[in-house]
C-alpha atoms as a PDB file:
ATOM      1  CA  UNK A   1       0.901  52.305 -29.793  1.00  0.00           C
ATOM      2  CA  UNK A   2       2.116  49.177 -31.725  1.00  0.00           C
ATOM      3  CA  UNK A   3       4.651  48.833 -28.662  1.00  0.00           C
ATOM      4  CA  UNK A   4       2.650  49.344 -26.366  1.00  0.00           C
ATOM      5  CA  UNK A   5       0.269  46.944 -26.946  1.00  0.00           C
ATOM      6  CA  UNK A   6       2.779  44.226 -27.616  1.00  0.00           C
ATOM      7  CA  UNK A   7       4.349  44.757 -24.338  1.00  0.00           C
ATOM      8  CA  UNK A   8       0.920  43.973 -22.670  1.00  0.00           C
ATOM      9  CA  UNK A   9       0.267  41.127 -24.947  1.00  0.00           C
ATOM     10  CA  UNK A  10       3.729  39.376 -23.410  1.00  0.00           C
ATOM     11  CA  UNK A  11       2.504  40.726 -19.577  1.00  0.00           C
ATOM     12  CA  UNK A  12      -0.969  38.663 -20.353  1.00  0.00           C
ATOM     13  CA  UNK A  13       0.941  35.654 -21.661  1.00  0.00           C
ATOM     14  CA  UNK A  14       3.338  35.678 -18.931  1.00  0.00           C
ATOM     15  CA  UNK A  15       0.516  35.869 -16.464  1.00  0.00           C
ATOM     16  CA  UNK A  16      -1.006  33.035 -18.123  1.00  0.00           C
ATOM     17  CA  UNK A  17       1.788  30.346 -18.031  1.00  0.00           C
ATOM     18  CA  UNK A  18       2.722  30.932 -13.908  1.00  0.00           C
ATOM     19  CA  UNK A  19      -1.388  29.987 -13.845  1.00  0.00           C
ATOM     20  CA  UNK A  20      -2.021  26.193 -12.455  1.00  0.00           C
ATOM     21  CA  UNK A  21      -4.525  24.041 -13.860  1.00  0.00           C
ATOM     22  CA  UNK A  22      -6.886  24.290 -10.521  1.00  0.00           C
ATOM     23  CA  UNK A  23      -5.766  20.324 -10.427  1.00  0.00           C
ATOM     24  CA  UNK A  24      -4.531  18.473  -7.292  1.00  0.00           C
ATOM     25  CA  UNK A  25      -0.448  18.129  -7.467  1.00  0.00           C
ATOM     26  CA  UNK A  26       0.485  13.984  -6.623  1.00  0.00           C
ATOM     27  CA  UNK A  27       1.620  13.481  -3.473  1.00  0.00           C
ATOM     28  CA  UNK A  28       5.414  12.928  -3.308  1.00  0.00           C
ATOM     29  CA  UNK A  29       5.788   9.389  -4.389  1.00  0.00           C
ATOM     30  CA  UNK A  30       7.203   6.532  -3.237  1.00  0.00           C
ATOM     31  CA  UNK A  31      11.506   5.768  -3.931  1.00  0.00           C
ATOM     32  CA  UNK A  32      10.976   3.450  -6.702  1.00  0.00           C
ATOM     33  CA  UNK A  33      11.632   0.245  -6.773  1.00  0.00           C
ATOM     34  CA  UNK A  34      11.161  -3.168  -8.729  1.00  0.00           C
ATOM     35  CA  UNK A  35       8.241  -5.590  -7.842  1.00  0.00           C
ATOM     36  CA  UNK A  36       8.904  -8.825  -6.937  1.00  0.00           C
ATOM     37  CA  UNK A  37       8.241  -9.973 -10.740  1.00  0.00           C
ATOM     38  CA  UNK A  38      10.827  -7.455 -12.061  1.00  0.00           C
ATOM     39  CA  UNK A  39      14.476  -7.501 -12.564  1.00  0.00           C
ATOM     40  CA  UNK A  40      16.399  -5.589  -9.983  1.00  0.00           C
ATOM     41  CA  UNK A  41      18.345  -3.015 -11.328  1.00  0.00           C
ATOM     42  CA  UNK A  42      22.659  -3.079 -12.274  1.00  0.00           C
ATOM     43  CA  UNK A  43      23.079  -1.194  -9.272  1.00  0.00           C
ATOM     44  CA  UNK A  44      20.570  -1.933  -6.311  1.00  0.00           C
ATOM     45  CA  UNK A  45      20.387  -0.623  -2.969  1.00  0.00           C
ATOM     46  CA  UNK A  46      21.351  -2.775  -0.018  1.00  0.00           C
ATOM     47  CA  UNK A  47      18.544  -4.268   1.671  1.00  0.00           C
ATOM     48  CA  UNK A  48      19.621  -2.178   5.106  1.00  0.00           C
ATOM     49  CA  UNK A  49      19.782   1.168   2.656  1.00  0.00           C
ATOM     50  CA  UNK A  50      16.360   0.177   1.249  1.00  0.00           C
ATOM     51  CA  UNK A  51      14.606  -0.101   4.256  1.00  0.00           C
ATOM     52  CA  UNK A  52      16.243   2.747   5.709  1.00  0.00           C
ATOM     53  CA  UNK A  53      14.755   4.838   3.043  1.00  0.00           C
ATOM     54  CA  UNK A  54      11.053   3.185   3.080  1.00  0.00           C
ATOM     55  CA  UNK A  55      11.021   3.641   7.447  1.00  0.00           C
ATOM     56  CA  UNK A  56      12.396   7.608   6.808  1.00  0.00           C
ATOM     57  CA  UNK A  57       9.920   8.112   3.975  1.00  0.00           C
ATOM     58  CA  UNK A  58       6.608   6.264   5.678  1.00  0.00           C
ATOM     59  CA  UNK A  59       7.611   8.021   9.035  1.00  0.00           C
ATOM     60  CA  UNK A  60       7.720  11.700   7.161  1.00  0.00           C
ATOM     61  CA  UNK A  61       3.701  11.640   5.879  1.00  0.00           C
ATOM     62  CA  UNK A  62       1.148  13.501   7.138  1.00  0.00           C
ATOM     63  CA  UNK A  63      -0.418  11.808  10.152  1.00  0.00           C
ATOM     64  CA  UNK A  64      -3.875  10.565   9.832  1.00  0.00           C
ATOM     65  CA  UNK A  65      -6.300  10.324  12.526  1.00  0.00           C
ATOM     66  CA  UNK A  66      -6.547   6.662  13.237  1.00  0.00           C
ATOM     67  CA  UNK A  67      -9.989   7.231  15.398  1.00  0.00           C
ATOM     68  CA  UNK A  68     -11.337   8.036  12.127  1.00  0.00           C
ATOM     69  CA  UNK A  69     -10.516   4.662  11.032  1.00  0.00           C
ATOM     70  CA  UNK A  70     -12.199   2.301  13.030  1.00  0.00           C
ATOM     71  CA  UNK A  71     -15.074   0.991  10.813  1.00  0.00           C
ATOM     72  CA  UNK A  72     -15.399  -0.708   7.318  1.00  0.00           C
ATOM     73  CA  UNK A  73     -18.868  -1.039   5.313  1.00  0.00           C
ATOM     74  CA  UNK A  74     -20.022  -2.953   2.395  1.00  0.00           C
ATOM     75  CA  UNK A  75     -21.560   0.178   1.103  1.00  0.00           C
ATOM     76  CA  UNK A  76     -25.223  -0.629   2.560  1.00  0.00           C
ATOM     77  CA  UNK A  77     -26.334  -0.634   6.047  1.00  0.00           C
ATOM     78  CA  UNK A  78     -24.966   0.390   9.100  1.00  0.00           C
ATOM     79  CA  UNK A  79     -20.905   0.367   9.018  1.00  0.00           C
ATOM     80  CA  UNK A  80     -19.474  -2.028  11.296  1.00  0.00           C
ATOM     81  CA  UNK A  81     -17.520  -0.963  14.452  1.00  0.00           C
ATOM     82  CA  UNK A  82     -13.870  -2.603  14.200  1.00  0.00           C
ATOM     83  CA  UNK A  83     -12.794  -1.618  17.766  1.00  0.00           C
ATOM     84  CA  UNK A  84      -9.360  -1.090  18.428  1.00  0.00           C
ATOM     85  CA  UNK A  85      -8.796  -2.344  14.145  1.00  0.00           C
ATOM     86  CA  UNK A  86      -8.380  -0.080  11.687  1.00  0.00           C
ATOM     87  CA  UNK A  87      -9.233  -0.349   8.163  1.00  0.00           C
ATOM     88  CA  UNK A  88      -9.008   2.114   4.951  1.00  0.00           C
ATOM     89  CA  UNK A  89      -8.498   2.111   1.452  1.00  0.00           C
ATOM     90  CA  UNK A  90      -6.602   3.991  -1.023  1.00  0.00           C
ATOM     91  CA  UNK A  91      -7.869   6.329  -3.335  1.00  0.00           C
ATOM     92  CA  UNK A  92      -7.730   4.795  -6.393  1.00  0.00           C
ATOM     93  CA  UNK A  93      -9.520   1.875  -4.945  1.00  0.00           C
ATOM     94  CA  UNK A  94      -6.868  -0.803  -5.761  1.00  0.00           C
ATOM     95  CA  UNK A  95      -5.870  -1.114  -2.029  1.00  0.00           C
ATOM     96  CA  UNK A  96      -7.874  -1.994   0.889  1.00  0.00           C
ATOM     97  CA  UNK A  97      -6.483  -3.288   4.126  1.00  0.00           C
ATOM     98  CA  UNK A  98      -7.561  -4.173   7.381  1.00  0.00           C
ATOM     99  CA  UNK A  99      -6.097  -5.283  11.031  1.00  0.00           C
ATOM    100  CA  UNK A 100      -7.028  -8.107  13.142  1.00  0.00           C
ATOM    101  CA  UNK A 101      -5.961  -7.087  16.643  1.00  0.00           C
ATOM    102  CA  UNK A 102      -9.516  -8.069  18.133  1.00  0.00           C
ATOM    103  CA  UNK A 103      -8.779 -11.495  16.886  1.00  0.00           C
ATOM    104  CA  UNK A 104      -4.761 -11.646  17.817  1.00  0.00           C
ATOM    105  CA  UNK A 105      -3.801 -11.670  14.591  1.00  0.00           C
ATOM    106  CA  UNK A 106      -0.304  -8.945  13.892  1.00  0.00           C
ATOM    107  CA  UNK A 107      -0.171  -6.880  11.278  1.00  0.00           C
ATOM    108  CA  UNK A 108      -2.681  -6.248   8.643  1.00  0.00           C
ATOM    109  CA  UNK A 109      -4.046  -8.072   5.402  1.00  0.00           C
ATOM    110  CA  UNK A 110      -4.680  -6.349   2.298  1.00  0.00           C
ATOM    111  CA  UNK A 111      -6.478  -6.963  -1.223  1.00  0.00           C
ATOM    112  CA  UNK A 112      -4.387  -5.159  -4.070  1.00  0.00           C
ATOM    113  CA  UNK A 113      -5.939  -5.166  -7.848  1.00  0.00           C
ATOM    114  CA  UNK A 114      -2.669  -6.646  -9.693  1.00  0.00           C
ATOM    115  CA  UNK A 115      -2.169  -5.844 -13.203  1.00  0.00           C
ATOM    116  CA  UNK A 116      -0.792  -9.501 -12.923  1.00  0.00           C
ATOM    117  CA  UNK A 117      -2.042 -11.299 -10.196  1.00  0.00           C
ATOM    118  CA  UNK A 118       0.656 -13.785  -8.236  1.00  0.00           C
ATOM    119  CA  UNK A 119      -1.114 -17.461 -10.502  1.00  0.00           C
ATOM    120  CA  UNK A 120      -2.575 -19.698  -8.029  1.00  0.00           C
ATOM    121  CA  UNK A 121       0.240 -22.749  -6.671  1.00  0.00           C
ATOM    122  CA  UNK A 122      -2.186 -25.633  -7.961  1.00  0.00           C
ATOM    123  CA  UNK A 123      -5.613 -27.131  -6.204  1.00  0.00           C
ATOM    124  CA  UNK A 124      -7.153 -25.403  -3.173  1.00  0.00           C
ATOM    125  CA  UNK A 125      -9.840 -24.599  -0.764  1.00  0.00           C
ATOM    126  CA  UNK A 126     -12.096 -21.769  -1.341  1.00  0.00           C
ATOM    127  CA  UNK A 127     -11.550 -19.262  -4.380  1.00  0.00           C
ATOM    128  CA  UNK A 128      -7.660 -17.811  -5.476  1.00  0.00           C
ATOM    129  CA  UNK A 129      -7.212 -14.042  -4.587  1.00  0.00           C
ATOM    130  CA  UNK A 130      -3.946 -13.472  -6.242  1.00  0.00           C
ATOM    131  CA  UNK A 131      -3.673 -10.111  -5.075  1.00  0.00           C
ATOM    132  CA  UNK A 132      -4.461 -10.740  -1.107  1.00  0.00           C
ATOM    133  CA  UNK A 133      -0.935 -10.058   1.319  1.00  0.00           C
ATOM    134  CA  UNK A 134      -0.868 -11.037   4.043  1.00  0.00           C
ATOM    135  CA  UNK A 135       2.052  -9.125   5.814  1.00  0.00           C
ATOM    136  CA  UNK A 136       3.204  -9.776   9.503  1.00  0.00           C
ATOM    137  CA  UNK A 137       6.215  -8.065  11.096  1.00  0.00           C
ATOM    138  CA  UNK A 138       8.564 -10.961  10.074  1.00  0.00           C
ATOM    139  CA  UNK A 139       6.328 -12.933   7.597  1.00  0.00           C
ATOM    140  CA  UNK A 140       4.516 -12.076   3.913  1.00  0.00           C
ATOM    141  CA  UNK A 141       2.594 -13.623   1.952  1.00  0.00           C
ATOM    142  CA  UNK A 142       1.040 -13.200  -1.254  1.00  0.00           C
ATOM    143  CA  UNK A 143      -2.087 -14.656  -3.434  1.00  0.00           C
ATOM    144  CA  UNK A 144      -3.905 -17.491  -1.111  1.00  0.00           C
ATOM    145  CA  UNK A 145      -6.970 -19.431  -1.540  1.00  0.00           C
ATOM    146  CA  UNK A 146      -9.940 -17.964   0.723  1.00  0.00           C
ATOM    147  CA  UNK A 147     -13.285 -19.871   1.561  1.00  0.00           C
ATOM    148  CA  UNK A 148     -14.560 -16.829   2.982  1.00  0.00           C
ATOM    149  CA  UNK A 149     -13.802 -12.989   3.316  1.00  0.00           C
ATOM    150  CA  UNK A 150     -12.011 -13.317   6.444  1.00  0.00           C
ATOM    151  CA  UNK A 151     -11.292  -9.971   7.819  1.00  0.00           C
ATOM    152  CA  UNK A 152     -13.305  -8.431   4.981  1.00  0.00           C
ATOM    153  CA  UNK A 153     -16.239  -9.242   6.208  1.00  0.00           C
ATOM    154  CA  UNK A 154     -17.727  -6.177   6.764  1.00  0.00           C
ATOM    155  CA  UNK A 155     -16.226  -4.690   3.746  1.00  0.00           C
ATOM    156  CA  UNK A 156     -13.699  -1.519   3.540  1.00  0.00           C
ATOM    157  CA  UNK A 157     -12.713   1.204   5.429  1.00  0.00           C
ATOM    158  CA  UNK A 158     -12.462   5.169   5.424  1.00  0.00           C
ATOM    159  CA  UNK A 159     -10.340   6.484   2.069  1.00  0.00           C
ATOM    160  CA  UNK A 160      -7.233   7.116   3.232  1.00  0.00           C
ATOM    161  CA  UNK A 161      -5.797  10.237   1.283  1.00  0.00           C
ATOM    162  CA  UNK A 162      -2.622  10.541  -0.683  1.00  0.00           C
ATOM    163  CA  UNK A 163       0.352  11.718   1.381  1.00  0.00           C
ATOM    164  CA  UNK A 164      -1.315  10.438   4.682  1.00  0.00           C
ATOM    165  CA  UNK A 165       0.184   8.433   7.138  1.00  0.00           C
ATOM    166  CA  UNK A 166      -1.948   6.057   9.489  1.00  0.00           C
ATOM    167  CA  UNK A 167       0.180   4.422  12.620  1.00  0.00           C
ATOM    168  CA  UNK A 168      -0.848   1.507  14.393  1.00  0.00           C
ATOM    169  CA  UNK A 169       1.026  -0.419  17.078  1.00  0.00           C
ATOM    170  CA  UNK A 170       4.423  -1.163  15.828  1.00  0.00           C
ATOM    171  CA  UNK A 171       3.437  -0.732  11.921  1.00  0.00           C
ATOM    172  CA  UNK A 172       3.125   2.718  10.136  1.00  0.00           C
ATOM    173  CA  UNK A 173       1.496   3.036   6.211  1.00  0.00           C
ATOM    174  CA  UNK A 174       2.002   5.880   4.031  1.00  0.00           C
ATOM    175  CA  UNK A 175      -0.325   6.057   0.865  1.00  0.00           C
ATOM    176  CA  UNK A 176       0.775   7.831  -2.408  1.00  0.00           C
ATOM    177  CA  UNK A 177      -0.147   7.767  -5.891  1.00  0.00           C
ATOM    178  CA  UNK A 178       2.623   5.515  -6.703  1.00  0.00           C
ATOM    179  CA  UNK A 179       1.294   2.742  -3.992  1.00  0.00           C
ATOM    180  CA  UNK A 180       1.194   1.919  -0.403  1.00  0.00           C
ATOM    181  CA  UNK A 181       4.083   1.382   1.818  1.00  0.00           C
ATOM    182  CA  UNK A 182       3.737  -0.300   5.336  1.00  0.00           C
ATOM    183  CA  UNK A 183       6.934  -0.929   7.612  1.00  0.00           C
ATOM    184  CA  UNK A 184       7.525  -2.087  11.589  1.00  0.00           C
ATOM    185  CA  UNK A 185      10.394  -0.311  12.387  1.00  0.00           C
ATOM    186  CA  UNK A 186      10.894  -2.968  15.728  1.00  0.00           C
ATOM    187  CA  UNK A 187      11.292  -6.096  13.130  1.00  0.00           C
ATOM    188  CA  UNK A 188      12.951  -4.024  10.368  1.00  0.00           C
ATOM    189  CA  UNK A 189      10.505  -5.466   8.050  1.00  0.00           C
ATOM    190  CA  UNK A 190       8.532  -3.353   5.476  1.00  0.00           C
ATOM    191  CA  UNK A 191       6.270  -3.743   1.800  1.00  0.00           C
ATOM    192  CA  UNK A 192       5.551  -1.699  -0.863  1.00  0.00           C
ATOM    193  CA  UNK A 193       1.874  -2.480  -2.651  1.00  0.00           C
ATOM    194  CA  UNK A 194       0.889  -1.380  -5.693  1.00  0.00           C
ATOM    195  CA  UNK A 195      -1.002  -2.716  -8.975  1.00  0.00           C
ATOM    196  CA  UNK A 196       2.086  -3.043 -10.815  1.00  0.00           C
ATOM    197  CA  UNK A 197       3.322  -5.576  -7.592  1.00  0.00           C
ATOM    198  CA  UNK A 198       4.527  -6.593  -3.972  1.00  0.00           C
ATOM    199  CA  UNK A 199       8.311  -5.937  -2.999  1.00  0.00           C
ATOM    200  CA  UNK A 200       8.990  -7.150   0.560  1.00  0.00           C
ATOM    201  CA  UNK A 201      11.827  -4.900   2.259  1.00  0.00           C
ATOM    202  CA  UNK A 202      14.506  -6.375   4.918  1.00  0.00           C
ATOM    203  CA  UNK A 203      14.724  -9.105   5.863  1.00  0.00           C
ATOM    204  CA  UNK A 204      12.173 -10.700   4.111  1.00  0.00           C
ATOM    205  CA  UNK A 205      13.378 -13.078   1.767  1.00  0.00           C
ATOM    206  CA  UNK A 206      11.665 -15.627  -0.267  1.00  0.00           C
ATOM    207  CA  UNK A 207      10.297 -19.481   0.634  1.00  0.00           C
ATOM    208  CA  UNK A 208      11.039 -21.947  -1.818  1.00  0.00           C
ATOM    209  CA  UNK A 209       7.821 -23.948  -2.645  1.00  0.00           C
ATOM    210  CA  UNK A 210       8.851 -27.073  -1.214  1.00  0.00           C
ATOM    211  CA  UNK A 211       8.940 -24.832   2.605  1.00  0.00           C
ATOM    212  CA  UNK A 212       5.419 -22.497   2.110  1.00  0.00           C
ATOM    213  CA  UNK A 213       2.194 -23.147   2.981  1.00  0.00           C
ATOM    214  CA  UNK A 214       0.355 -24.757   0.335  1.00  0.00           C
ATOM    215  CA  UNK A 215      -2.643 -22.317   0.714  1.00  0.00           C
ATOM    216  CA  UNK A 216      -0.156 -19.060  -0.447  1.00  0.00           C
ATOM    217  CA  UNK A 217       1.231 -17.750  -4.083  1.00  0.00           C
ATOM    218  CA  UNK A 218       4.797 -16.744  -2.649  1.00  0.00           C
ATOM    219  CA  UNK A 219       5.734 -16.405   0.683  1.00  0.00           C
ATOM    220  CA  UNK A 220       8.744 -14.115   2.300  1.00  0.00           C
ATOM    221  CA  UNK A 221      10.231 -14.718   6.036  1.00  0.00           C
ATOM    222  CA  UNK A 222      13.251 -13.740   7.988  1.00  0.00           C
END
């Protein structure tokens, strides 16, 4: 008896520990990489193998309706229609983009809640956002003085879930828990966003001070 009821005391526990918690499982994150405000690694990655990894790994997410993201709200009232735009934020709430097509503007701008924003260049119009990018194709800026919301001005769009991807034009974004990635495969340009920092990818390199727009924290061209 004493055996037997050991053996289905170690069946029960065995049972128990294949269990899962009922919890989601994180979406497969992002390569990692160091922000812009951390030292690279002994060993880095080219920037051609970097980028080659961020375009393969955006490209491979689960597609995302992008009808469902035309509209952003403020959270009362009627939710604005953005037309061909798109808009969406993460999950977490740290990351909300938005397009500008309707006004020719490429590319997309997005607020990201830094753990340390990008400190404001000196004087300037309007109040510092050092967490707003600005990323174009071949151009990327980040932290500028804003005298008004800008794109934002009918607030945020749709949630856009872990793992998805959401393509527009020439760009393509892939949320995970681990941040946001945008690339445009046609410039060879990409960005990583996060709350622990911006990395450009490509070409992108940095502007000295003396060459960016006075308005910006950092800038990155090709």
């Amino acid at each position: 008896m004493r055996i037997a009821a050991l053996a289905a005391l170690i069946l029960a526990l065995s049972a128990c520990s294949q269990s899962t918690s009922g919890r989601p499982q994180p979406s497969p994150d992002q390569p990692p990489v160091a922000s812009i405000s951390t030292p690279a690694s002994s060993t880095p990655q080219s920037p051609e193998s970097q980028l080659k990894d961020r375009i393969s790994w955006a490209q491979a997410g689960s597609a995302a309706d992008a009808s469902h993201y035309h509209s952003a709200s403020t959270g009362s009232g009627a939710a604005a229609d953005l037309k061909s735009d798109v808009a969406f934020i993460s999950p977490s709430g740290k990351i909300s983009c938005i397009t500008g097509t309707e006004y020719q503007i490429d590319g997309l701008v997005c607020v990201v809640k830094l753990k340390n924003p990008i400190p404001k260049p000196g004087d300037g119009f309007g109040n510092w956002d050092g967490g707003y990018v600005d990323y174009s194709g071949q151009r990327l800026s980040v932290g500028q003085f804003r005298g008004d919301p800008g794109l934002f001005i009918h607030g945020d769009g749709q949630t856009l879930p872990y793992d998805s991807k959401l393509t527009f034009g020439n760009y393509v974004c892939r949320i995970a828990t681990s941040g946001l990635t945008c690339v445009n495969p046609s410039t060879r340009t990409g960005v990583q966003m996060s709350d622990d920092g911006i990395v450009p990818f490509g070409c992108l390199k940095e502007v000295s001070a003396a060459e960016r727009e006075a308005s910006v924290g950092r800038s990155f061209s090709c």
